[in-house]
N, C-alpha and C. Protein backbone atom coordinates (compact mmCIF):
# COMPACT_ATOMS: atom_id res chain seq x y z
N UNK A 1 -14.33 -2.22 10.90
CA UNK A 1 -13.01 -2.59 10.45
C UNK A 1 -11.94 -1.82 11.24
N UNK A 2 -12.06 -0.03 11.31
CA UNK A 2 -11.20 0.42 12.20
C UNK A 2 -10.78 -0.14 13.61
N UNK A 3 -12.09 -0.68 14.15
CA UNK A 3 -12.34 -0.99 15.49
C UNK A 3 -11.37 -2.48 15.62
N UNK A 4 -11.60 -3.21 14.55
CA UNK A 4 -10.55 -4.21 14.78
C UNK A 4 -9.15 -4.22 14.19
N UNK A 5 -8.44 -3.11 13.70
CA UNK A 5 -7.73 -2.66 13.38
C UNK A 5 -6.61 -1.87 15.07
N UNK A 6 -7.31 -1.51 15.36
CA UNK A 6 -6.87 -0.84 16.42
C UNK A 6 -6.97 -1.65 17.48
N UNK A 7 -7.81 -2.99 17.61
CA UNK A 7 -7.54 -4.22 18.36
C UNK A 7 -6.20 -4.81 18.56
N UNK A 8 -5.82 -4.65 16.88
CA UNK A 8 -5.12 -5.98 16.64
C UNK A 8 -3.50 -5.06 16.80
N UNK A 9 -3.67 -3.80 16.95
CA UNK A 9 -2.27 -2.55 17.01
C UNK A 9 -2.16 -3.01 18.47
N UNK A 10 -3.11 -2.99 19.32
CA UNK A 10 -3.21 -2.38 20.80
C UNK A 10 -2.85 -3.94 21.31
N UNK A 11 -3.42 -5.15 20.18
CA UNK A 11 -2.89 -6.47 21.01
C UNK A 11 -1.44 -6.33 20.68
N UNK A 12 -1.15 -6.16 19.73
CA UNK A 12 0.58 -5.90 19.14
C UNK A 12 1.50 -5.27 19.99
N UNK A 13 0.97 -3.94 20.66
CA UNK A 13 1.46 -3.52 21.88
C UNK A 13 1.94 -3.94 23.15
N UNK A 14 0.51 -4.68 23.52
CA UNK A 14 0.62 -4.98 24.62
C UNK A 14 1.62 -6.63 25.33
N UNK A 15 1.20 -6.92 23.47
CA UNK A 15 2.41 -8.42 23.56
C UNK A 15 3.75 -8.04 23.65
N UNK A 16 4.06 -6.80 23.01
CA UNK A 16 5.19 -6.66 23.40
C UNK A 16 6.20 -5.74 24.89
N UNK A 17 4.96 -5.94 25.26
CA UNK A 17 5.37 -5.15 26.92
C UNK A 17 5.87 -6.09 27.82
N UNK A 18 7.18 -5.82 28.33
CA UNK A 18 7.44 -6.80 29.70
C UNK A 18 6.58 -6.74 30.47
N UNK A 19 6.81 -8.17 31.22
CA UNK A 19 5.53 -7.94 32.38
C UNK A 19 6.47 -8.45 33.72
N UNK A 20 6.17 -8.58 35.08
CA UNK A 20 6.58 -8.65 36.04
C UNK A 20 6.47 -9.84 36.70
N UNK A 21 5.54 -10.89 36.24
CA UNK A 21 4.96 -12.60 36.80
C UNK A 21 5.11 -13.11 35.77
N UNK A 22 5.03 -13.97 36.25
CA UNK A 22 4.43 -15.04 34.98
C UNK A 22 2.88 -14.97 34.66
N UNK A 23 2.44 -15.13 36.10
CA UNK A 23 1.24 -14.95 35.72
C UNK A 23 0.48 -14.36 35.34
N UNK A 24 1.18 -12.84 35.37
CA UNK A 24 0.94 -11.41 34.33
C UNK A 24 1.06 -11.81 32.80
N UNK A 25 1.97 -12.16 32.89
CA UNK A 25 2.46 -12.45 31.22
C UNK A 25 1.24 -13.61 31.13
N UNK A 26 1.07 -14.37 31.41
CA UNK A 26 0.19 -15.51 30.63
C UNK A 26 -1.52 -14.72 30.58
N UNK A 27 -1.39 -13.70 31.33
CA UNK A 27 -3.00 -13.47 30.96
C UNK A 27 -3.18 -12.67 29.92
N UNK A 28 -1.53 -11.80 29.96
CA UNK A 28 -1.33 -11.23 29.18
C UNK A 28 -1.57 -11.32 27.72
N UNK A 29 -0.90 -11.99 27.43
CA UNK A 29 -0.03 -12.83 26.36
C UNK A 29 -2.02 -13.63 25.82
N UNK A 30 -2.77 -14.18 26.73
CA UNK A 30 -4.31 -14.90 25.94
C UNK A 30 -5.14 -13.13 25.58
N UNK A 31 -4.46 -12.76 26.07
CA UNK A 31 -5.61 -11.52 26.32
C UNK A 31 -5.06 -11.02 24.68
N UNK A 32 -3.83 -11.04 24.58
CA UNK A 32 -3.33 -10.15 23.31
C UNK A 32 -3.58 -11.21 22.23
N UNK A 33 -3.34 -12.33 22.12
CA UNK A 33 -4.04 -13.21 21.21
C UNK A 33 -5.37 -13.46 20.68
N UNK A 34 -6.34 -13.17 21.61
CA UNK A 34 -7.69 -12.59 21.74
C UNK A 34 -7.84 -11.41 21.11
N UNK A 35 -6.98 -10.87 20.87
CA UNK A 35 -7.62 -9.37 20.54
C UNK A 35 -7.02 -9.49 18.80
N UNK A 36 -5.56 -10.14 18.52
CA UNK A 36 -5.10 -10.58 17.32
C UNK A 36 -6.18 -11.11 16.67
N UNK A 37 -6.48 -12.25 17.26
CA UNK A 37 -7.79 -13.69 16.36
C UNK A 37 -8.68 -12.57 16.13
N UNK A 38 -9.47 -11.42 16.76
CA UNK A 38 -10.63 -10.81 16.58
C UNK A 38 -10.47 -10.51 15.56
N UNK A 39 -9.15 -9.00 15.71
CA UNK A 39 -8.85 -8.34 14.30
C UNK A 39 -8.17 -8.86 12.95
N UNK A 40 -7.71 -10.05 12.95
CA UNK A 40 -7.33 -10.56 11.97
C UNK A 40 -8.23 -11.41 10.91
N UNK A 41 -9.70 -11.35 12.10
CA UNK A 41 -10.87 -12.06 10.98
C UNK A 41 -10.89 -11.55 9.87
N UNK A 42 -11.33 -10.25 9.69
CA UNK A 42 -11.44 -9.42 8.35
C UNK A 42 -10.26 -9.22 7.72
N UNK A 43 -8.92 -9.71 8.35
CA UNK A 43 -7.88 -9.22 7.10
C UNK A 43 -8.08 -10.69 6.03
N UNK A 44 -7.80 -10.49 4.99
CA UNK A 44 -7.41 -11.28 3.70
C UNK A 44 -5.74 -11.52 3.19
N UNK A 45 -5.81 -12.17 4.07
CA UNK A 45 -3.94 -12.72 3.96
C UNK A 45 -3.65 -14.57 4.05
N UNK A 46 -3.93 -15.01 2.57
CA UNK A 46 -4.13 -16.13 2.44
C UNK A 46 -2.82 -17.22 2.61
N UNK A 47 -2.67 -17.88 3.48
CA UNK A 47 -1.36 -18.48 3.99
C UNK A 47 -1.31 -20.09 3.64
N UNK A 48 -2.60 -20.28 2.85
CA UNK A 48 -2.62 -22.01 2.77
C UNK A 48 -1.68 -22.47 1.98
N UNK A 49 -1.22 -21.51 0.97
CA UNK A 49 -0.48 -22.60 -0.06
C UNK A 49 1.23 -22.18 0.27
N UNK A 50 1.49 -22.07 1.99
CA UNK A 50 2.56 -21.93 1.77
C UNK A 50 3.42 -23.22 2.27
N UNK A 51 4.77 -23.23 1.35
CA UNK A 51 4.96 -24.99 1.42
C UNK A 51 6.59 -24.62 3.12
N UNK A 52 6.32 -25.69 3.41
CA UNK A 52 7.44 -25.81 4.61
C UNK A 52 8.82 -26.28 4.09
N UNK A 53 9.93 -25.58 4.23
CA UNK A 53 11.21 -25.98 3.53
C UNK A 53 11.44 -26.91 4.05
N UNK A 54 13.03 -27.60 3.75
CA UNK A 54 13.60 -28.67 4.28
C UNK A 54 14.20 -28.66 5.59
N UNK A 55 13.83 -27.44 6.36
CA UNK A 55 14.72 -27.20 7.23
C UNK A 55 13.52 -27.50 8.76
N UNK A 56 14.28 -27.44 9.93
CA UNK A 56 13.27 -27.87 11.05
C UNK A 56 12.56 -27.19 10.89
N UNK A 57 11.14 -26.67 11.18
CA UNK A 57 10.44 -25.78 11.13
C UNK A 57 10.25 -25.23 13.08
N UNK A 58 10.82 -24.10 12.87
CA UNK A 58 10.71 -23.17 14.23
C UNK A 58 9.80 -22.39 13.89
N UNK A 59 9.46 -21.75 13.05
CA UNK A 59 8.53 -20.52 12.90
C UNK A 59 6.97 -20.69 13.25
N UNK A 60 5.61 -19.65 13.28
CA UNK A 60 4.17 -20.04 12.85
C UNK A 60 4.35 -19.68 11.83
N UNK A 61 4.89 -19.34 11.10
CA UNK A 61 3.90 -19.46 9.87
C UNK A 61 4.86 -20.10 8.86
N UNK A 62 5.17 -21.37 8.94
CA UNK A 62 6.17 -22.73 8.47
C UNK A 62 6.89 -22.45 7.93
N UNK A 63 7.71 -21.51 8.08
CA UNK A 63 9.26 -21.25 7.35
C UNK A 63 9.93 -21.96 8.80
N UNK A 64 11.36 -21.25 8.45
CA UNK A 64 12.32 -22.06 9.38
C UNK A 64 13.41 -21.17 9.56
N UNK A 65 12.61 -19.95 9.80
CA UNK A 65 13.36 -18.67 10.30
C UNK A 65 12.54 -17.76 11.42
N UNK A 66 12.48 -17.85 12.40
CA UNK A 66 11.70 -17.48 13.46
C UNK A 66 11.28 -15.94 13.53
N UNK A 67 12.39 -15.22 13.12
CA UNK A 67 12.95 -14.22 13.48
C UNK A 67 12.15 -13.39 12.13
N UNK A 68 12.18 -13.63 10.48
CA UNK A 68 11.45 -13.88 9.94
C UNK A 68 9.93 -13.84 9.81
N UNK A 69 9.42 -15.02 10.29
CA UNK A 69 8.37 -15.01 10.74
C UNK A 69 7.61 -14.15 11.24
N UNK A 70 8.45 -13.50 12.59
CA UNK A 70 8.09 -12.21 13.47
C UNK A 70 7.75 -11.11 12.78
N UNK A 71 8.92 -10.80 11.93
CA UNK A 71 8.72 -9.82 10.88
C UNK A 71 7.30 -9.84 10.24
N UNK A 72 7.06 -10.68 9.50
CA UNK A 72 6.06 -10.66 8.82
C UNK A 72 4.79 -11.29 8.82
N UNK A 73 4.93 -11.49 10.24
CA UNK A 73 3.34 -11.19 11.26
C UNK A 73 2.98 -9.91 11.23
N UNK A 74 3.94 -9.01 11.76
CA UNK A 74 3.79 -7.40 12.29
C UNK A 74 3.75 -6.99 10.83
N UNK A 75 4.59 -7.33 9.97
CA UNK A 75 4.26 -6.47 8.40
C UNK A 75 3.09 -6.68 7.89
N UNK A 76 2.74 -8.08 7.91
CA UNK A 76 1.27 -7.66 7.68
C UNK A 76 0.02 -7.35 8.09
N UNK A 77 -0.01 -6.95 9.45
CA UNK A 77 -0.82 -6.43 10.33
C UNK A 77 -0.61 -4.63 9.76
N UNK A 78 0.32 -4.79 9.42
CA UNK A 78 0.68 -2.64 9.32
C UNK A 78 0.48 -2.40 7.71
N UNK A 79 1.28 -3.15 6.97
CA UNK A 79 0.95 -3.08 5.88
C UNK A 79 -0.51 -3.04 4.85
N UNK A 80 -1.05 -4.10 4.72
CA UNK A 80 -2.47 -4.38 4.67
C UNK A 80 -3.36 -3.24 4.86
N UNK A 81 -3.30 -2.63 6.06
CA UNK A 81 -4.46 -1.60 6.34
C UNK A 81 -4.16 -0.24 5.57
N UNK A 82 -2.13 -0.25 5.43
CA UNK A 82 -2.26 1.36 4.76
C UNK A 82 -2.23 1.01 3.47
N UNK A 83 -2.61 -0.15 2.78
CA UNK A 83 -2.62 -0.07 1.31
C UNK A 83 -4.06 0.48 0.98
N UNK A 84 -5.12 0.17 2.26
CA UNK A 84 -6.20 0.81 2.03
C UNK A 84 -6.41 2.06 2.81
N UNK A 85 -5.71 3.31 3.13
CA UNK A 85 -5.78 3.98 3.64
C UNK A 85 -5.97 4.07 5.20
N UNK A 86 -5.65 3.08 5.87
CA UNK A 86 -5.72 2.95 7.28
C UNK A 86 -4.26 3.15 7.82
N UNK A 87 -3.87 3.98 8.44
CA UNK A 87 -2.55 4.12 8.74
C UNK A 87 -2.40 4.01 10.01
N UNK A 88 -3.45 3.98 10.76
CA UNK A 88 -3.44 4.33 12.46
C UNK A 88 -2.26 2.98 13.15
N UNK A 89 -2.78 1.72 12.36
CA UNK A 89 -1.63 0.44 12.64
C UNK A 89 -0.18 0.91 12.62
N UNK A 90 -0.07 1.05 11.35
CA UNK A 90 1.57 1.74 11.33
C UNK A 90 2.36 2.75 11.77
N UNK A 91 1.38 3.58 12.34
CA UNK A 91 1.96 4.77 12.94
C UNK A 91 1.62 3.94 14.41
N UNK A 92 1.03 3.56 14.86
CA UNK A 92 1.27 3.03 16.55
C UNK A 92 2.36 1.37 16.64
N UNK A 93 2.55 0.83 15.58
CA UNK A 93 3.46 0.03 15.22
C UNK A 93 4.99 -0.17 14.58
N UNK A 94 5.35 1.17 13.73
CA UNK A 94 6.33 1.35 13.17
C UNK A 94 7.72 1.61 13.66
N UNK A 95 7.79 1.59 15.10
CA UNK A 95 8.79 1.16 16.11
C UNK A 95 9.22 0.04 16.59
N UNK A 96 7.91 -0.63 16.69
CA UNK A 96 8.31 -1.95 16.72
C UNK A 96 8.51 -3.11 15.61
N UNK A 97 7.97 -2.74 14.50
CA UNK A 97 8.32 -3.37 13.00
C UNK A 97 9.95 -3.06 12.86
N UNK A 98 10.52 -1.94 13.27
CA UNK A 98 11.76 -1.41 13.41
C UNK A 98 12.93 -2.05 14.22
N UNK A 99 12.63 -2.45 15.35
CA UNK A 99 13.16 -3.39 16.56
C UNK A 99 13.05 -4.38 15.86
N UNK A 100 12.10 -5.14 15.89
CA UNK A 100 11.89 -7.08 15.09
C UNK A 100 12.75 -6.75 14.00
N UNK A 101 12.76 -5.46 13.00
CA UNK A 101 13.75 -6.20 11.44
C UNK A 101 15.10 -5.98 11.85
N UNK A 102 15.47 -5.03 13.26
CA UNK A 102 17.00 -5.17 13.54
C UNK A 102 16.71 -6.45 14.38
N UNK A 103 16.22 -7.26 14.99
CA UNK A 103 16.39 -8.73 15.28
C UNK A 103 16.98 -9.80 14.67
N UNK A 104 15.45 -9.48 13.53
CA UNK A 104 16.00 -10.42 12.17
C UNK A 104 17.35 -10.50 11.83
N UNK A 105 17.64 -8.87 11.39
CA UNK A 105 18.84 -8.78 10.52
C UNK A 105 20.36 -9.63 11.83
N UNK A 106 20.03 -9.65 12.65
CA UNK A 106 21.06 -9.40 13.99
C UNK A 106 21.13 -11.33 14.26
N UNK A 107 19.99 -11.67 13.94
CA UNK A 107 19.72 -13.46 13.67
C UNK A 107 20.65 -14.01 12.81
N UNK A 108 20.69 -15.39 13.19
CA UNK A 108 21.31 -16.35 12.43
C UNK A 108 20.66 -16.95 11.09
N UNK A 109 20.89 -17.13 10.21
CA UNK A 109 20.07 -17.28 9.65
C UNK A 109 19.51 -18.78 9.36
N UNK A 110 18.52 -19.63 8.54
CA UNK A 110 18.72 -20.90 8.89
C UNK A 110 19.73 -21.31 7.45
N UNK A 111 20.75 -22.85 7.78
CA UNK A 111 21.47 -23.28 6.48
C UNK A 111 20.57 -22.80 4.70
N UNK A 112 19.47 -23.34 4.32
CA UNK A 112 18.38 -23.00 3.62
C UNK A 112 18.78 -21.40 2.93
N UNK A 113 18.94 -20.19 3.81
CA UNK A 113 19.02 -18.84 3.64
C UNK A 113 20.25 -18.68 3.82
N UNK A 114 21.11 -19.07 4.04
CA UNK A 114 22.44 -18.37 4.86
C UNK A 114 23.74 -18.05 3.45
N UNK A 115 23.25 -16.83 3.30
CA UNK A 115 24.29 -16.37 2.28
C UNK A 115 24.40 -14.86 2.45
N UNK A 116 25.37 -14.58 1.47
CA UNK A 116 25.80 -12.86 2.08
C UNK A 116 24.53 -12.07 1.34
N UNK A 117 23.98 -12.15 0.45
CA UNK A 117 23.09 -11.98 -0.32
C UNK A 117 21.43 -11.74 0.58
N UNK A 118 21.38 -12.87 1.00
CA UNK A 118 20.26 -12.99 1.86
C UNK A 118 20.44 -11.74 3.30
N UNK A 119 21.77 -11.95 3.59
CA UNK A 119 21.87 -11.34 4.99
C UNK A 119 21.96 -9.63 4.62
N UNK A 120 22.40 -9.22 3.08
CA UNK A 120 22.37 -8.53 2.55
C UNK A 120 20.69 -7.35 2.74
N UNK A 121 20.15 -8.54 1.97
CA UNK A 121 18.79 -8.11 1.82
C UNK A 121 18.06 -7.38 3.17
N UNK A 122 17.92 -8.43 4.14
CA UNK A 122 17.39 -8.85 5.51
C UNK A 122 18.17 -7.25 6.44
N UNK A 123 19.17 -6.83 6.31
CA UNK A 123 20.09 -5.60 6.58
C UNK A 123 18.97 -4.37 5.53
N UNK A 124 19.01 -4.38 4.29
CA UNK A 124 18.06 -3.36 3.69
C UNK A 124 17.01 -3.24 3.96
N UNK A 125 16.29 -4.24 4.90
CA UNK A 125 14.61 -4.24 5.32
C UNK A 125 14.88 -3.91 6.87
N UNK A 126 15.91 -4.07 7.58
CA UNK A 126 15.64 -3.33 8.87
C UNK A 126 15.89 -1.93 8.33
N UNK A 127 17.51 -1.19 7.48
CA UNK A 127 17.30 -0.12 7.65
C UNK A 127 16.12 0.98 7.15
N UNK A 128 15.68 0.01 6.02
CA UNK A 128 14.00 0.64 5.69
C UNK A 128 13.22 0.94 6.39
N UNK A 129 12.79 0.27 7.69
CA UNK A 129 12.09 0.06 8.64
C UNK A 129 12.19 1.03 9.19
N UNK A 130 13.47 1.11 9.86
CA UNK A 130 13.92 1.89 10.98
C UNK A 130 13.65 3.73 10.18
N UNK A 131 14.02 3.83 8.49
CA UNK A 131 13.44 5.10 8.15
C UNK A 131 11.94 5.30 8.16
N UNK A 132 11.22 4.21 8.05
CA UNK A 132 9.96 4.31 8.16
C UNK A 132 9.43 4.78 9.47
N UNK A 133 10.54 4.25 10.90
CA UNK A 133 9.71 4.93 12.25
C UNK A 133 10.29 6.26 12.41
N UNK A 134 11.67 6.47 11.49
CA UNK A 134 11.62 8.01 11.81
C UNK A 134 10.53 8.81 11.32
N UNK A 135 10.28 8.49 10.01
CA UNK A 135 9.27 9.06 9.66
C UNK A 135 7.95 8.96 10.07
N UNK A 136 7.39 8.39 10.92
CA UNK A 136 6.38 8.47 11.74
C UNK A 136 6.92 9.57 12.53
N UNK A 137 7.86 9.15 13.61
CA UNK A 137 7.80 9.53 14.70
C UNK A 137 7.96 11.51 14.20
N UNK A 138 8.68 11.68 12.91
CA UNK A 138 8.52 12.53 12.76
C UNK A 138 6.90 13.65 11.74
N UNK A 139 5.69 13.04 12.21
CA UNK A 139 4.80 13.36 11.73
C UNK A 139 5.12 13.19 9.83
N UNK A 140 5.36 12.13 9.63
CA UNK A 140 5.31 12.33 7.77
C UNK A 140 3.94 12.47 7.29
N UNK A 141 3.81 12.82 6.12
CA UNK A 141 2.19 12.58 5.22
C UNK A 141 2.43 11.36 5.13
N UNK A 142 0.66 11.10 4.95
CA UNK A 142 0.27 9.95 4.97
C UNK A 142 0.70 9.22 3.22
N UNK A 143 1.47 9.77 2.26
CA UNK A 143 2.15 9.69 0.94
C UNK A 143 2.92 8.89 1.10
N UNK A 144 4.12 9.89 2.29
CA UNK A 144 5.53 9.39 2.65
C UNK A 144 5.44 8.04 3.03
N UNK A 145 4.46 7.94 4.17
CA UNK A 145 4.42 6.76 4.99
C UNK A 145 4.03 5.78 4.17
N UNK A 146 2.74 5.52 3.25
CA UNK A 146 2.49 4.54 2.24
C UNK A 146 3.75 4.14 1.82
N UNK A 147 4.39 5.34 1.08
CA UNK A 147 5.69 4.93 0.19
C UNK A 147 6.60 4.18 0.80
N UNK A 148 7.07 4.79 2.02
CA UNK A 148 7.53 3.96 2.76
C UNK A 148 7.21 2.26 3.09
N UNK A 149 6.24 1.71 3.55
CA UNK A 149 5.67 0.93 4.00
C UNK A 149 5.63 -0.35 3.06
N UNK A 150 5.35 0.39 1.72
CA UNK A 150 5.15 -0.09 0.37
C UNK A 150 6.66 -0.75 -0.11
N UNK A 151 7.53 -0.24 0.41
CA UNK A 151 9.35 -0.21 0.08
C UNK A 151 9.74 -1.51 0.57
N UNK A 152 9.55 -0.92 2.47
CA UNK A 152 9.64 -2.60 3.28
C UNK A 152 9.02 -3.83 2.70
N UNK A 153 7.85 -3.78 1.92
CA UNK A 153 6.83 -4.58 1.81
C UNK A 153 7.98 -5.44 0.31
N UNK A 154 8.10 -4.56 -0.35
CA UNK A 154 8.71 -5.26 -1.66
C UNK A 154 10.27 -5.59 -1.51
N UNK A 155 10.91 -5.13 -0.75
CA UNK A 155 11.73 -5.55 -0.12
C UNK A 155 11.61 -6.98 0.54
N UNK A 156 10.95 -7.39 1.67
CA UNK A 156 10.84 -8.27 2.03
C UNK A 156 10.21 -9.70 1.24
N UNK A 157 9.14 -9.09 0.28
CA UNK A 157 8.16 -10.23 -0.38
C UNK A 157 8.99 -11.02 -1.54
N UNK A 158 10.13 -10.79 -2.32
CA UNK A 158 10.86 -11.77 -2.60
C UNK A 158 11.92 -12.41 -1.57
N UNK A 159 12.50 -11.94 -0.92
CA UNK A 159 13.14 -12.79 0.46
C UNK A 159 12.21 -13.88 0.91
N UNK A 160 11.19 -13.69 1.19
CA UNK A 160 10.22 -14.26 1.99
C UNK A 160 9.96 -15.55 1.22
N UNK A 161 10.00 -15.32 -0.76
CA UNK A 161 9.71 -16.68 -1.87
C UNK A 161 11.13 -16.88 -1.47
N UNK A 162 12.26 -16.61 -1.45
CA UNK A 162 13.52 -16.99 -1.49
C UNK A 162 13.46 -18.42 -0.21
N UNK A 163 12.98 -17.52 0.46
CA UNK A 163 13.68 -18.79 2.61
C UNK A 163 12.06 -19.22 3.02
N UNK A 164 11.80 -20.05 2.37
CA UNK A 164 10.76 -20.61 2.50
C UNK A 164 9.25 -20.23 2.63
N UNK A 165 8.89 -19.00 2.28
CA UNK A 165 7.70 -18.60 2.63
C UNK A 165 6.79 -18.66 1.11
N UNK A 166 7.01 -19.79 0.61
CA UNK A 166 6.39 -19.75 -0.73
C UNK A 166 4.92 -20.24 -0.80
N UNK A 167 4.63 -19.46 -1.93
CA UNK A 167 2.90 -19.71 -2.32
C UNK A 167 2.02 -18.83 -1.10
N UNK A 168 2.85 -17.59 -0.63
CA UNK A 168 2.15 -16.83 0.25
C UNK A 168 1.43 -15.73 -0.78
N UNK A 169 -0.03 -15.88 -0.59
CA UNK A 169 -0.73 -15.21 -1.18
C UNK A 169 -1.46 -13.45 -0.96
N UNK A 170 -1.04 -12.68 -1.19
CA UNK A 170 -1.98 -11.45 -0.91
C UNK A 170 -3.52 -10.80 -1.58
């Protein structure tokens, strides 16, 4: 489980590295998807019953907030492992969970979500974030960091029933 845990950090990484070709990036880019599909076999993050809003659908995982979406690919790749004591994801990830929720928050939002309320929220889950990589970067216990992690997580998981990400199961 560690072993694909640290797959699926190191594909997370490496997707997010500029590359210099195209043709760098495209081997790139199968190579880091490859290593995602491996480690994501064993996670339990049940996505069938989630329904697609009225809005175009841009996202993978059928909302109609892209930006969104991003978010909570990477949240639950980091999350998930430290509810069971695996933290190694979130501490080699919690910079970049940090970057994507100032994206989000920095996004448009779609008609569906677009209220001060929402943009409200979406603003409290980057700056959560962003305390969560200080606190990595500043060696926290592994307490802090749960707590932390745990914050973003409930933070985000009614937003997520709010703008279309409903019947997402954990």
């Amino acid at each position: 489980m560690k072993r694909h845990l640290f797959a699926l950090a190191t594909g997370l990484v490496i997707a997010s590295m500029p590359t210099t070709t195209s043709a760098q990036a495209t081997g790139q880019d199968r190579g880091a998807r490859r290593m995602q599909d491996t480690a994501m076999k064993g996670m339990k993050h049940d996505m069938s019953g989630m329904k697609e809003s009225n809005t175009p659908k841009t996202g993978q995982m059928g909302g109609s907030w892209r930006e969104m979406d991003a978010f909570h690919s990477l949240l639950m790749a980091v999350y998930h492992p430290a509810r069971k004591d695996t933290l190694q994801p979130l501490r080699l990830q919690a910079s970049v969970l940090a970057n994507v929720a100032a994206k989000w928050s920095a996004s448009s939002p779609p008609a569906s979500c677009n209220s001060e309320d929402t943009r409200g929220k979406v603003a409290a889950i980057a700056k959560e974030s962003k305390a969560l990589a200080g606190l990595v970067e500043t060696k926290a216990s592994d307490a802090a960091l749960k707590k932390s992690i745990t914050a973003v997580h409930d933070l985000f998981e009614p937003l997520a029933h709010e703008c279309g990400m409903m019947g997402m199961k954990h």
